[in-house]
C-alpha atoms as a PDB file:
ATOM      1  CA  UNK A   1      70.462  83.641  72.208  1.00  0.00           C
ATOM      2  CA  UNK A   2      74.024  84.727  73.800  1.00  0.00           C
ATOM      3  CA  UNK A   3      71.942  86.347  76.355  1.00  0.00           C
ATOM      4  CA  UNK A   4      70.131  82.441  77.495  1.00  0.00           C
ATOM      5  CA  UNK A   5      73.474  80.968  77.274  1.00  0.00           C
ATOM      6  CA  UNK A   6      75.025  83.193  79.546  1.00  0.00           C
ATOM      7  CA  UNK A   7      72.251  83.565  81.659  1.00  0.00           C
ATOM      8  CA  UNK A   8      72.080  79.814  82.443  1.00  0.00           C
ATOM      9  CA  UNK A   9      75.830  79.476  81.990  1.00  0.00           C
ATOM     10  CA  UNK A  10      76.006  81.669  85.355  1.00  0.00           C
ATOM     11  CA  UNK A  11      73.169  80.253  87.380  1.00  0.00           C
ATOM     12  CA  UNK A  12      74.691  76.774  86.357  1.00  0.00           C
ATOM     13  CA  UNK A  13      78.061  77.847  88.214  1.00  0.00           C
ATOM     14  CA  UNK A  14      76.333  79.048  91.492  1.00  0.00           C
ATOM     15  CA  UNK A  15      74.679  75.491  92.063  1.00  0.00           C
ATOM     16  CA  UNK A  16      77.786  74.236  91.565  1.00  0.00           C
ATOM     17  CA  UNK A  17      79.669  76.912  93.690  1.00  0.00           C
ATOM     18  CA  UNK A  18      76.787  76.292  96.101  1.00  0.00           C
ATOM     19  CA  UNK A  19      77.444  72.810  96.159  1.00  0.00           C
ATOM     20  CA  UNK A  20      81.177  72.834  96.832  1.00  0.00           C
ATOM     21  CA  UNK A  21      80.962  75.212  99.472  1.00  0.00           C
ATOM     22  CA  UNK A  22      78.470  72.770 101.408  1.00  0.00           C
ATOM     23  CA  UNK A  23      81.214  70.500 101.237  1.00  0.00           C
ATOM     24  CA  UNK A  24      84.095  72.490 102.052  1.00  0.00           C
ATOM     25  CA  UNK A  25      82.686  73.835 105.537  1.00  0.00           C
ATOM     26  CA  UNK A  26      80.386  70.435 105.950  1.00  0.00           C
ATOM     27  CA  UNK A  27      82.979  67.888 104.884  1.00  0.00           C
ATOM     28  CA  UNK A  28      79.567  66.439 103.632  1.00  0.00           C
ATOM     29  CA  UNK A  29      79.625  64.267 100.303  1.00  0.00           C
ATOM     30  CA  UNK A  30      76.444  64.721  98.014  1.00  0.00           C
ATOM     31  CA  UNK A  31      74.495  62.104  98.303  1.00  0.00           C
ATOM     32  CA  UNK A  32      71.417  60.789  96.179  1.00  0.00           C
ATOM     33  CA  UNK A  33      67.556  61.670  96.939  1.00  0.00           C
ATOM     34  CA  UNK A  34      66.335  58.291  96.663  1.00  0.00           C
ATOM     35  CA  UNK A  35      68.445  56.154  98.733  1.00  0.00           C
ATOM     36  CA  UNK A  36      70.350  54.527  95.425  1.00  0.00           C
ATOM     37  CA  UNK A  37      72.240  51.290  96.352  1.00  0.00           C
ATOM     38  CA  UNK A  38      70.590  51.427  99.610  1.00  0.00           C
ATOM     39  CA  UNK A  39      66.964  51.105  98.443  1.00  0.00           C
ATOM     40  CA  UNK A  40      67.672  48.080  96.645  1.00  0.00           C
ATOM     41  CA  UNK A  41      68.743  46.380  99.987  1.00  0.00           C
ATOM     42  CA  UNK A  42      72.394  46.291  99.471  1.00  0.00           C
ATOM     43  CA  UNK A  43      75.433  47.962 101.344  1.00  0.00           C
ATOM     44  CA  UNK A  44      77.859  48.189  99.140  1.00  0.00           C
ATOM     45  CA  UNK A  45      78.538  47.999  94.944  1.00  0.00           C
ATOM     46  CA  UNK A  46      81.012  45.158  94.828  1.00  0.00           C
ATOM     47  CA  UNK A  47      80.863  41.979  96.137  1.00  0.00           C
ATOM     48  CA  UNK A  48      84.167  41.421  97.985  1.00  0.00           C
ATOM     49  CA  UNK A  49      84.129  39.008 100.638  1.00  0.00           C
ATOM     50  CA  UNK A  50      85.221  42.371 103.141  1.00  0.00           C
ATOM     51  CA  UNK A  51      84.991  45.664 103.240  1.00  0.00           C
ATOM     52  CA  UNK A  52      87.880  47.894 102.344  1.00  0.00           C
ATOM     53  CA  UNK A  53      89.518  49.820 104.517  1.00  0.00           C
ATOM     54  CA  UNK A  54      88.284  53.215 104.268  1.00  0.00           C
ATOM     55  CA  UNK A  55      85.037  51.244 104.468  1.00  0.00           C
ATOM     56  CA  UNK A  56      86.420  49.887 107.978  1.00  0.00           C
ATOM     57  CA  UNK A  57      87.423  52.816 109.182  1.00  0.00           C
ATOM     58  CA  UNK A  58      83.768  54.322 108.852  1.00  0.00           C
ATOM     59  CA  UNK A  59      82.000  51.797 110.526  1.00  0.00           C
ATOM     60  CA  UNK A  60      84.158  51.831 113.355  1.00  0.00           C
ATOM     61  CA  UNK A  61      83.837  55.605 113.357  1.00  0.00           C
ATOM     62  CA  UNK A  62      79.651  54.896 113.146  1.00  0.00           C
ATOM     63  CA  UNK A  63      80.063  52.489 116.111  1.00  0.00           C
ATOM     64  CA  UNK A  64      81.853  54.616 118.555  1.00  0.00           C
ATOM     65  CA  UNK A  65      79.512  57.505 117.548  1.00  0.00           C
ATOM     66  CA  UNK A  66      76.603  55.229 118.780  1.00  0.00           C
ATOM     67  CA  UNK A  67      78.400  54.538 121.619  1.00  0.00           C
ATOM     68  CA  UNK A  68      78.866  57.101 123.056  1.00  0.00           C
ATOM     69  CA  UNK A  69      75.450  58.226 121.963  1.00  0.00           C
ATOM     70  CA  UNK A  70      73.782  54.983 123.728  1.00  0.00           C
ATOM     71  CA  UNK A  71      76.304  56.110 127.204  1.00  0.00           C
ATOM     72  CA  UNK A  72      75.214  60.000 127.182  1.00  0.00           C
ATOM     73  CA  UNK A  73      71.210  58.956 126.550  1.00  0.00           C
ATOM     74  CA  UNK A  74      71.361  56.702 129.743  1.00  0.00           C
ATOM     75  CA  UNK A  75      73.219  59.330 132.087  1.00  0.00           C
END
């Protein structure tokens, strides 16, 4: 009995150390497998009126990224 406990205790701690270190040298957030919020057609959870700003921030970062992808694709 000790012997499944620790056995899955450990295994349970590399996925998470697994995990983590995908997001320390990714800066990568886990994300879902089935789209979540985004499969049910909506953006974002709460309904304010506009985004926040760290919400901001990352679609202006999304839009320059296309930019620039839409300039180097026509060169």
């Amino acid at each position: 009995m000790l012997t499944v406990f620790v056995a899955s205790f450990v295994l349970f701690m590399l996925v998470v150390g697994g995990m983590s270190l995908g997001y320390v040298f990714r800066r990568k957030t886990l994300q879902g497998s089935c789209g979540g919020i985004t499969a049910l057609g909506m953006e974002k959870v709460c309904d304010c009126p506009e985004p926040c700003d760290a919400r901001k921030k990352r679609m202006a970062k999304e839009a320059l990224r296309r930019e620039q992808l839409n300039k180097h694709r026509i060169l």
